[in-house]
C-alpha atoms as a PDB file:
ATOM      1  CA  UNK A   1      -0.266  19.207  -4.483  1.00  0.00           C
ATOM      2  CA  UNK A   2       1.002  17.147  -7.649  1.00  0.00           C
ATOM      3  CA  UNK A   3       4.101  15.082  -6.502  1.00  0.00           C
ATOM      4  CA  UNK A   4       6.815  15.138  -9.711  1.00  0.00           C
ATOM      5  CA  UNK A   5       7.236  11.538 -11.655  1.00  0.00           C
ATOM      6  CA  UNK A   6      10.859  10.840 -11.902  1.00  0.00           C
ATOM      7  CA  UNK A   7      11.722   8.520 -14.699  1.00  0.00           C
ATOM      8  CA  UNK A   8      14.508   5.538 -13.537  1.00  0.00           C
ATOM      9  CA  UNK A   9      16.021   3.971 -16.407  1.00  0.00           C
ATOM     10  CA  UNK A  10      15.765   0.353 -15.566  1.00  0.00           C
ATOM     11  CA  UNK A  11      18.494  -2.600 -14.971  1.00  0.00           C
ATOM     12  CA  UNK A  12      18.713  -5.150 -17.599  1.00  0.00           C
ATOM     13  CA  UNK A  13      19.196  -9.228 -16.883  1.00  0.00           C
ATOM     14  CA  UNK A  14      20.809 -10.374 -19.817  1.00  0.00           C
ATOM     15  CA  UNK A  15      20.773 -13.637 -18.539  1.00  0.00           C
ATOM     16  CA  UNK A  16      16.889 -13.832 -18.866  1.00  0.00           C
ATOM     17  CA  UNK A  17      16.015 -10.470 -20.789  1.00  0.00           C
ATOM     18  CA  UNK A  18      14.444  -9.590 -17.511  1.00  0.00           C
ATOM     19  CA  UNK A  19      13.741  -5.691 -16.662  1.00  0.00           C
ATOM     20  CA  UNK A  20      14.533  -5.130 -13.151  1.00  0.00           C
ATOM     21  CA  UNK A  21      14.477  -1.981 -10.361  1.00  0.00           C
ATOM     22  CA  UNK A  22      16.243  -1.521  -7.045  1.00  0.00           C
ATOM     23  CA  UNK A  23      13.544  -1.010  -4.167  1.00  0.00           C
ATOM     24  CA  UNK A  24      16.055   1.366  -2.867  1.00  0.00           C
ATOM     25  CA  UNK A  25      15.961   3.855  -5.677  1.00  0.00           C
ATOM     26  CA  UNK A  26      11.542   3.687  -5.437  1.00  0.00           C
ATOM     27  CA  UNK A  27      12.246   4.310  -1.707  1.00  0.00           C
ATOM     28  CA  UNK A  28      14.437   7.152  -1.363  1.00  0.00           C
ATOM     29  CA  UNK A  29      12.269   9.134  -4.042  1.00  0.00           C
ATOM     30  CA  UNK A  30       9.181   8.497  -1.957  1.00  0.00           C
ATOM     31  CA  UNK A  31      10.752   9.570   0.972  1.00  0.00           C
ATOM     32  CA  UNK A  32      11.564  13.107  -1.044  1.00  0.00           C
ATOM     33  CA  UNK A  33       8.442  13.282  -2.629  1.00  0.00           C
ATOM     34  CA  UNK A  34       8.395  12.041  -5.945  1.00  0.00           C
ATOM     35  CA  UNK A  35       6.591   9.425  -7.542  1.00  0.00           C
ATOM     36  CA  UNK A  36       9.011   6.824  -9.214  1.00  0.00           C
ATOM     37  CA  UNK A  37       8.137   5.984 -12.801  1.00  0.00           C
ATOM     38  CA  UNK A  38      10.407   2.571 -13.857  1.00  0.00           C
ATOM     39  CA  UNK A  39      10.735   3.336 -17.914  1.00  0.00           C
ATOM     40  CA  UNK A  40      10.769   1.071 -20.527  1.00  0.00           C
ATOM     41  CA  UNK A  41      13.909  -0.775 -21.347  1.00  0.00           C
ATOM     42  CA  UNK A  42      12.853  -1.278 -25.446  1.00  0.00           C
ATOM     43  CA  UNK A  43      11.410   2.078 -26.334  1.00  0.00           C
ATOM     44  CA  UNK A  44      11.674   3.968 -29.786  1.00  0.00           C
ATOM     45  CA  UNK A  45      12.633   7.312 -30.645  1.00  0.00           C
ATOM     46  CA  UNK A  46       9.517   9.032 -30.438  1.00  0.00           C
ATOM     47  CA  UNK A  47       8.419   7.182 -27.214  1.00  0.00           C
ATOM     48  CA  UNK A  48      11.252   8.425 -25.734  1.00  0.00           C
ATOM     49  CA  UNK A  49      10.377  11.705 -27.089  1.00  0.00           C
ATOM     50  CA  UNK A  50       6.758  11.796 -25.218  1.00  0.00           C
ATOM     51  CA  UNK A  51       8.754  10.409 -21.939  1.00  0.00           C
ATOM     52  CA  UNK A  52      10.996  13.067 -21.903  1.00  0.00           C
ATOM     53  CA  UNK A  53       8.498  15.880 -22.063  1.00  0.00           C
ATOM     54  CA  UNK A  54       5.485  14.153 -19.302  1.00  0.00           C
ATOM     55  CA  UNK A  55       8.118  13.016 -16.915  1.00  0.00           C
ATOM     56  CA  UNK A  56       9.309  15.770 -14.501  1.00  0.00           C
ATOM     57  CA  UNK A  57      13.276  14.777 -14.084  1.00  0.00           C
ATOM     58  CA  UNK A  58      15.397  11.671 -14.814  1.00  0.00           C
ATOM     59  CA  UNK A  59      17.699   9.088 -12.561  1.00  0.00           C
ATOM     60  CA  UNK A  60      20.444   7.610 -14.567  1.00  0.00           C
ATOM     61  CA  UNK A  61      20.910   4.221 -12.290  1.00  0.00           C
ATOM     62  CA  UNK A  62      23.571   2.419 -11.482  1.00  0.00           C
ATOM     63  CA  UNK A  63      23.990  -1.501 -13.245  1.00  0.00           C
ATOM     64  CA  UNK A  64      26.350  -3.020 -15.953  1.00  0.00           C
ATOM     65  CA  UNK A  65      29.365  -1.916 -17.291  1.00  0.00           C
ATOM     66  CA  UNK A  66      28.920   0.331 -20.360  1.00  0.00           C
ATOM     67  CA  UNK A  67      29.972  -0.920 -23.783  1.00  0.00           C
ATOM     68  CA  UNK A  68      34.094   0.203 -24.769  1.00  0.00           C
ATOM     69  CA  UNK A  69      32.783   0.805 -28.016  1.00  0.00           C
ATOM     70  CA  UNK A  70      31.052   3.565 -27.204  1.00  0.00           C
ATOM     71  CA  UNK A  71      33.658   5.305 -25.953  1.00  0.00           C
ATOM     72  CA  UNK A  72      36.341   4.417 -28.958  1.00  0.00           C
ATOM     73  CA  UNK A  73      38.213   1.644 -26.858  1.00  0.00           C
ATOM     74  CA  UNK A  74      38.829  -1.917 -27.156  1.00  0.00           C
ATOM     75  CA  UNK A  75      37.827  -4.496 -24.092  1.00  0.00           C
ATOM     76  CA  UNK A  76      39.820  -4.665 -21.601  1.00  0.00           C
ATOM     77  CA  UNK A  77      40.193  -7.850 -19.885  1.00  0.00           C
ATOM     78  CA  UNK A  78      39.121  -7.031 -16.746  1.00  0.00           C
ATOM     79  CA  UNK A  79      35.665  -5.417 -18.453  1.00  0.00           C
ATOM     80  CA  UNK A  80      32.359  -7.244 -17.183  1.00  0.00           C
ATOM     81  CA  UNK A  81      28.994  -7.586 -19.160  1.00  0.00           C
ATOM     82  CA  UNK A  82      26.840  -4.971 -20.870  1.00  0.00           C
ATOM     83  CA  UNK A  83      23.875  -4.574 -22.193  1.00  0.00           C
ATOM     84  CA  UNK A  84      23.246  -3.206 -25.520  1.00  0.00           C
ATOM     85  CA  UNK A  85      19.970  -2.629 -25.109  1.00  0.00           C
ATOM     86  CA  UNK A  86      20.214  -0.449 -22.018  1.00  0.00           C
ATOM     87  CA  UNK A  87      23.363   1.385 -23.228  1.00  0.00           C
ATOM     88  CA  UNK A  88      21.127   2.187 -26.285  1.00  0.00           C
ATOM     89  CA  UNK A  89      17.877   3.217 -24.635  1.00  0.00           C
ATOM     90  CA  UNK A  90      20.260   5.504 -22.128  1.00  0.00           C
ATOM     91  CA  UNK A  91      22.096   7.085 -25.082  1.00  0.00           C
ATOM     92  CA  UNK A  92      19.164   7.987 -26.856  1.00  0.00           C
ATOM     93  CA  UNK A  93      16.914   9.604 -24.030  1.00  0.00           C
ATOM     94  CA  UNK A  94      20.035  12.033 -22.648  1.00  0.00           C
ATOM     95  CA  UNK A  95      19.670  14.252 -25.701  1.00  0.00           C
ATOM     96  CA  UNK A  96      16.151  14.605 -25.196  1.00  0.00           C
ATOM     97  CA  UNK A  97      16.194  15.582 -21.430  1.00  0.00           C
ATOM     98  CA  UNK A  98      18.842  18.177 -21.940  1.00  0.00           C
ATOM     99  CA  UNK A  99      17.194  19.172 -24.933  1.00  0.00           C
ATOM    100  CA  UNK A 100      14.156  20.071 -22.124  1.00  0.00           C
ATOM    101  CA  UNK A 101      16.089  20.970 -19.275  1.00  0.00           C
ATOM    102  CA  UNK A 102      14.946  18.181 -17.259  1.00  0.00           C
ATOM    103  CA  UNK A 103      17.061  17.631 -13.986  1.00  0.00           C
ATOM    104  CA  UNK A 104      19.179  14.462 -14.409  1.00  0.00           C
ATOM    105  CA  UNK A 105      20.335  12.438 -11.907  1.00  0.00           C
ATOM    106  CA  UNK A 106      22.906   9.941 -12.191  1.00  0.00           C
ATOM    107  CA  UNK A 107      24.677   7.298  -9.615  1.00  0.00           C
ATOM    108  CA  UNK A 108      27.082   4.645 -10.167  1.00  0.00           C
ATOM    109  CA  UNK A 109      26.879   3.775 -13.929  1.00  0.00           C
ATOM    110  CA  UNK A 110      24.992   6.786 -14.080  1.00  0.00           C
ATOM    111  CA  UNK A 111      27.871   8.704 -13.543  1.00  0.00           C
ATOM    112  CA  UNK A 112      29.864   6.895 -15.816  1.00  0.00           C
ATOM    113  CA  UNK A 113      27.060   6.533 -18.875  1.00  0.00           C
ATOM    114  CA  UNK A 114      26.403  10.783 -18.638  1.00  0.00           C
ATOM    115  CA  UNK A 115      30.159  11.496 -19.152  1.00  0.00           C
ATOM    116  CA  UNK A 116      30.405   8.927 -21.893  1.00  0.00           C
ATOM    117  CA  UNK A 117      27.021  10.305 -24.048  1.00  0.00           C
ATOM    118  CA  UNK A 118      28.600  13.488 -23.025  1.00  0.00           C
ATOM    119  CA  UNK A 119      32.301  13.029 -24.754  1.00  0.00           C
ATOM    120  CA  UNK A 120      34.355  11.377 -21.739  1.00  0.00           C
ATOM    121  CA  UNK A 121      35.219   8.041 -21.362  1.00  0.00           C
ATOM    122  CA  UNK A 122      35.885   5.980 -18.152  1.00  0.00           C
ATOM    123  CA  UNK A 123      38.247   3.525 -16.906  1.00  0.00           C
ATOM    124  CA  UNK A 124      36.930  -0.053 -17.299  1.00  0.00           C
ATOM    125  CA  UNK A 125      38.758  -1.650 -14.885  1.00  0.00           C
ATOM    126  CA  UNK A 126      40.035   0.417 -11.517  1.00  0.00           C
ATOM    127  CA  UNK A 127      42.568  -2.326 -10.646  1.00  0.00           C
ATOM    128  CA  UNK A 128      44.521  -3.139 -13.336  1.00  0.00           C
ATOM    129  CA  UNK A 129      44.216   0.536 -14.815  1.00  0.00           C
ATOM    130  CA  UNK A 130      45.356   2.524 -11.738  1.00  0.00           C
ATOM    131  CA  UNK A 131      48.173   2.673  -9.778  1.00  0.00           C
ATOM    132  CA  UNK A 132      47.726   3.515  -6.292  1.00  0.00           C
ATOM    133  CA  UNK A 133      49.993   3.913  -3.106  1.00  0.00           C
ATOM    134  CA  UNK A 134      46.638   2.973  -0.936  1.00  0.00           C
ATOM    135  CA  UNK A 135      43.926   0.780  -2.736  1.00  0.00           C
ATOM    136  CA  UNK A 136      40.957   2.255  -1.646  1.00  0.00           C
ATOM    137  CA  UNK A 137      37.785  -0.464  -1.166  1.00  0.00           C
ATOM    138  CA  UNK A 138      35.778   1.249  -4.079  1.00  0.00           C
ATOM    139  CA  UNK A 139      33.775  -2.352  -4.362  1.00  0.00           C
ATOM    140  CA  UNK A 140      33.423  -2.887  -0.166  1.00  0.00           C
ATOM    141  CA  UNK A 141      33.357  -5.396   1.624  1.00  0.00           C
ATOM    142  CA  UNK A 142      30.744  -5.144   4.109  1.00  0.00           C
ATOM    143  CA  UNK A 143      26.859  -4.023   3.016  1.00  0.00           C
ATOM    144  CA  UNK A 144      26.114  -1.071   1.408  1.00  0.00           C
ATOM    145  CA  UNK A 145      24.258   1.139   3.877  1.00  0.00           C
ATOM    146  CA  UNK A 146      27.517   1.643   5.380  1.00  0.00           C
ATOM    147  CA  UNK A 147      29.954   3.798   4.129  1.00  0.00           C
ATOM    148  CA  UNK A 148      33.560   2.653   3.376  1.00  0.00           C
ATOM    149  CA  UNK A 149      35.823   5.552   2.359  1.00  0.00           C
ATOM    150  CA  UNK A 150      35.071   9.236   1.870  1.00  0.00           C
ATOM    151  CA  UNK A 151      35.044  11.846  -0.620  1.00  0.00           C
ATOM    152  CA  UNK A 152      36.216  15.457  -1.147  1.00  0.00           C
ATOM    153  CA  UNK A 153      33.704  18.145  -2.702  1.00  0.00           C
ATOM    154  CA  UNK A 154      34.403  20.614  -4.987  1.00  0.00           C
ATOM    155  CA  UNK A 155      34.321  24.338  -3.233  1.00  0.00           C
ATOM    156  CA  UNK A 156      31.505  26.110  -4.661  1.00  0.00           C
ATOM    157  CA  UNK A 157      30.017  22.920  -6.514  1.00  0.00           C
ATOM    158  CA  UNK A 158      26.358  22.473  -6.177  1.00  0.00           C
ATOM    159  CA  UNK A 159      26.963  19.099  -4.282  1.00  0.00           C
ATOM    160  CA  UNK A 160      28.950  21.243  -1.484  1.00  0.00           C
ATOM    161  CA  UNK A 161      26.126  23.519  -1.250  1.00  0.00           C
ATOM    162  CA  UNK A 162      23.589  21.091  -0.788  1.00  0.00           C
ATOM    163  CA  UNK A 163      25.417  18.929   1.852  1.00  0.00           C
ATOM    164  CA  UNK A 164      26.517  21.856   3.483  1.00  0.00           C
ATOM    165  CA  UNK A 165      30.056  20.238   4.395  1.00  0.00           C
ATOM    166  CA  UNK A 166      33.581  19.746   2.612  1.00  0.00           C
ATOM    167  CA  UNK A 167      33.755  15.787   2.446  1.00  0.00           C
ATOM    168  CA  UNK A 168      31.042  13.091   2.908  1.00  0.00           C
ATOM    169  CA  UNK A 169      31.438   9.243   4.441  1.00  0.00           C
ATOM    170  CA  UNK A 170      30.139   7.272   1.484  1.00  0.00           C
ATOM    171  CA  UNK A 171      29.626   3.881   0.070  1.00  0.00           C
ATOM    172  CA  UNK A 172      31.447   1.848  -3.018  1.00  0.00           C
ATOM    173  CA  UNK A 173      30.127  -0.809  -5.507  1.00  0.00           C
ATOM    174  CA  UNK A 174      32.136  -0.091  -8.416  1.00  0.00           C
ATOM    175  CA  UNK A 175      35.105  -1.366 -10.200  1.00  0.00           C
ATOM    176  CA  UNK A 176      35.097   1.282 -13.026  1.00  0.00           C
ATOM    177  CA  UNK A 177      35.414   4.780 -13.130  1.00  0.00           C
ATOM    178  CA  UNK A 178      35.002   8.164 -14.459  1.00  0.00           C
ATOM    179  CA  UNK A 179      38.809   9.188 -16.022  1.00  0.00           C
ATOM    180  CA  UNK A 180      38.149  11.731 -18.828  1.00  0.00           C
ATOM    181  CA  UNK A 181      35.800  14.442 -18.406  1.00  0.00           C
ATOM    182  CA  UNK A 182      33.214  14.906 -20.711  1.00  0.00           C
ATOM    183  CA  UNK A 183      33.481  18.430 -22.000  1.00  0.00           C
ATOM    184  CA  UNK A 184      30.901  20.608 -20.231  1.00  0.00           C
ATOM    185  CA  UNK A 185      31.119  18.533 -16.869  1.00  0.00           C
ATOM    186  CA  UNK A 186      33.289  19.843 -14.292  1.00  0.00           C
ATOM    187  CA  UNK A 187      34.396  17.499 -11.335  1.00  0.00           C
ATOM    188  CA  UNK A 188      32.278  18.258  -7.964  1.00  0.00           C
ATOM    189  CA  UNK A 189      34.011  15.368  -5.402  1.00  0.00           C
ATOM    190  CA  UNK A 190      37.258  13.403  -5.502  1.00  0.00           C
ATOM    191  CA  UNK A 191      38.059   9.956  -3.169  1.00  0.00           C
ATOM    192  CA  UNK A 192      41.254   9.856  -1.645  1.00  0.00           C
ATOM    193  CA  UNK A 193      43.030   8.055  -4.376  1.00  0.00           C
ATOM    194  CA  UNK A 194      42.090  10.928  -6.617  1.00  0.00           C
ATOM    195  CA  UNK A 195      38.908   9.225  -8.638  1.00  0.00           C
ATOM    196  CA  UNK A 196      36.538  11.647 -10.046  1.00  0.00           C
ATOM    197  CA  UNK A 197      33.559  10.840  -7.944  1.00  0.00           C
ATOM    198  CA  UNK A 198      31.100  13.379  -8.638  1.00  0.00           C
ATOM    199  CA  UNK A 199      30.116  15.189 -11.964  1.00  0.00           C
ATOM    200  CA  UNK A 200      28.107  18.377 -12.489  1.00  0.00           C
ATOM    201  CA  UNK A 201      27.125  20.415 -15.534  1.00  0.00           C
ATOM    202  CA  UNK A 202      27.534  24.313 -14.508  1.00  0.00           C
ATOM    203  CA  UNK A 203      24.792  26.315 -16.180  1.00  0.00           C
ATOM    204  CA  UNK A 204      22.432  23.421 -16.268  1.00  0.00           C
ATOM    205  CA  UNK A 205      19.280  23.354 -14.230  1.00  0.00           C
ATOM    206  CA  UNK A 206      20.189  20.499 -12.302  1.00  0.00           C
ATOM    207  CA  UNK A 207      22.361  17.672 -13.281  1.00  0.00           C
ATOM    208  CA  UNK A 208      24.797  15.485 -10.810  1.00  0.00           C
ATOM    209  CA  UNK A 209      25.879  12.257 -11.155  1.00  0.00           C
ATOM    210  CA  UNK A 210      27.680  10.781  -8.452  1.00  0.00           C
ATOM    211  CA  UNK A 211      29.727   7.676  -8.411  1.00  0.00           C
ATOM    212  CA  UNK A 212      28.266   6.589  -5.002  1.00  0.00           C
ATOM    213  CA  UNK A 213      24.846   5.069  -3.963  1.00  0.00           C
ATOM    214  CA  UNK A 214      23.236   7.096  -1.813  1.00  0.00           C
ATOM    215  CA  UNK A 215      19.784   5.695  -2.419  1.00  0.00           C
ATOM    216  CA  UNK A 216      21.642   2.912   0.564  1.00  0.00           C
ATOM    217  CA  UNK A 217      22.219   6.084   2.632  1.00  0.00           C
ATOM    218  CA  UNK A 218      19.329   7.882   3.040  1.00  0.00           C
ATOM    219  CA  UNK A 219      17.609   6.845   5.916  1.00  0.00           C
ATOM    220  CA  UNK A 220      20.590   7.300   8.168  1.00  0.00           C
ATOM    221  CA  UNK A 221      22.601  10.098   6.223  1.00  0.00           C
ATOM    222  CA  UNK A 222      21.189  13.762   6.112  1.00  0.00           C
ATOM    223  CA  UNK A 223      23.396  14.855   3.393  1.00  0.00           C
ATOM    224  CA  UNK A 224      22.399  11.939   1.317  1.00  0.00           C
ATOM    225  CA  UNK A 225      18.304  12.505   1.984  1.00  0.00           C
ATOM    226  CA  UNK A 226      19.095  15.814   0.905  1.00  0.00           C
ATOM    227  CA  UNK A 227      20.459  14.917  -2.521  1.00  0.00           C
ATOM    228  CA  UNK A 228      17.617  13.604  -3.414  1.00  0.00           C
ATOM    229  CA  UNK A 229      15.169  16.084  -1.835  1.00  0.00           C
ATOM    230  CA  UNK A 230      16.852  18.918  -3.845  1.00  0.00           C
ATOM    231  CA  UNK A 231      16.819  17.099  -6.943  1.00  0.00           C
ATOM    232  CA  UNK A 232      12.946  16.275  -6.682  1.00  0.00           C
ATOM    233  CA  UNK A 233      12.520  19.935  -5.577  1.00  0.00           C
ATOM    234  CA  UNK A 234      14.054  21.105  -8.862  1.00  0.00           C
ATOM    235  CA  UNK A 235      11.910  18.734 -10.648  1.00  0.00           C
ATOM    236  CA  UNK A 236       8.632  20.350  -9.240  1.00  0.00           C
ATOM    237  CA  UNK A 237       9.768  23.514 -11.638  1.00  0.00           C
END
């Protein structure tokens, strides 16, 4: 039986120009039955075209902040780097997989670049933008294949259905955030100091982003193995 090639778009090393990939994202689509395929960070328009129609569904990976310019805001202090490059390449292949129907799936900048090509925006700096009666650790402090605070799901949401529960234990390495929806999203999970931690597009296929990293979870965490086993089952369509 042909396993589906899921396209990762890859992390970028400014400091060296360096291309790089999390083990833990190649892992936990293994384990579901997918065969990662690590894309090309410097790709043109009708590269990305041919991508975007042989690969069978696409994970929007977490990484650097996202450029405020692309969103119609200045830098905030607080802001850490970008890449230009990857910001780019991300920008440009979204329109292309929707154009398809491909399932997308995003996490951690994921979440945040899919609202932002979508129309939203994000906050750049969770700290200094929010105020909140109990900071919750959305960068933890202990290693990530722990959780650190939890999140509540949307009822009805496609993310409820496939964990089969209200709330989920998760993990946090993030200091930004979705804050404007992009229109056409709809919020599927909330933490408890009312971030927007999960995105889905209604109507779609199969698209979630989540703000979490559940490619850390997976080998411990039933509701996160099944995230990605239902996304890799929808890309076998």
């Amino acid at each position: 039986m042909r396993k589906p090639l899921i396209g990762l778009t890859p992390s970028h090393d400014t400091d060296n120009d360096d291309i790089k990939m999390r083990p833990t994202y190649l892992r936990a689509l293994k384990a579901a039955g997918a065969i990662p395929v690590v894309m090309p960070l410097e790709a043109s328009e009708e590269d990305l075209k041919q991508l975007a129609e042989d690969l069978d569904g696409f994970l929007f990976t977490g990484g650097p902040d996202v450029h405020p310019f692309l969103f119609g805001e200045e830098t905030q202090a607080h802001c850490g780097n970008v890449s230009a490059a990857r910001d780019q390449m991300e920008l440009s292949l979204l329109p292309l997989v929707l154009e398809l129907k491909k399932p997308v799936l995003g996490i951690c900048r994921g979440i945040q670049v899919l609202n932002i090509a979508l129309g939203g925006n994000i906050w750049q700096d969770i700290p200094s933008q929010t105020k909140r009666d109990f900071p919750i650790a959305h960068a933890q402090p202990f290693y990530y294949n722990m959780p650190c605070h939890t999140v509540s799901l949307a009822e009805g949401s496609l993310l409820a259905r496939i964990s089969g529960c209200t709330s989920l234990k998760v993990n946090s390495m993030h200091h930004q955030a979705v804050k404007d929806i992009a229109p056409g999203l709809a919020a599927a999970a909330y933490s408890p100091d009312h971030l927007t931690e999960a995105l889905e597009m209604p109507g779609y296929p199969f698209f979630v982003a989540v703000q979490w990293h559940p490619e850390y979870l997976w080998e411990k965490n039933e509701e996160a193995l099944r995230l990605f086993q239902t996304f890799v089952k929808a890309c076998k369509k």
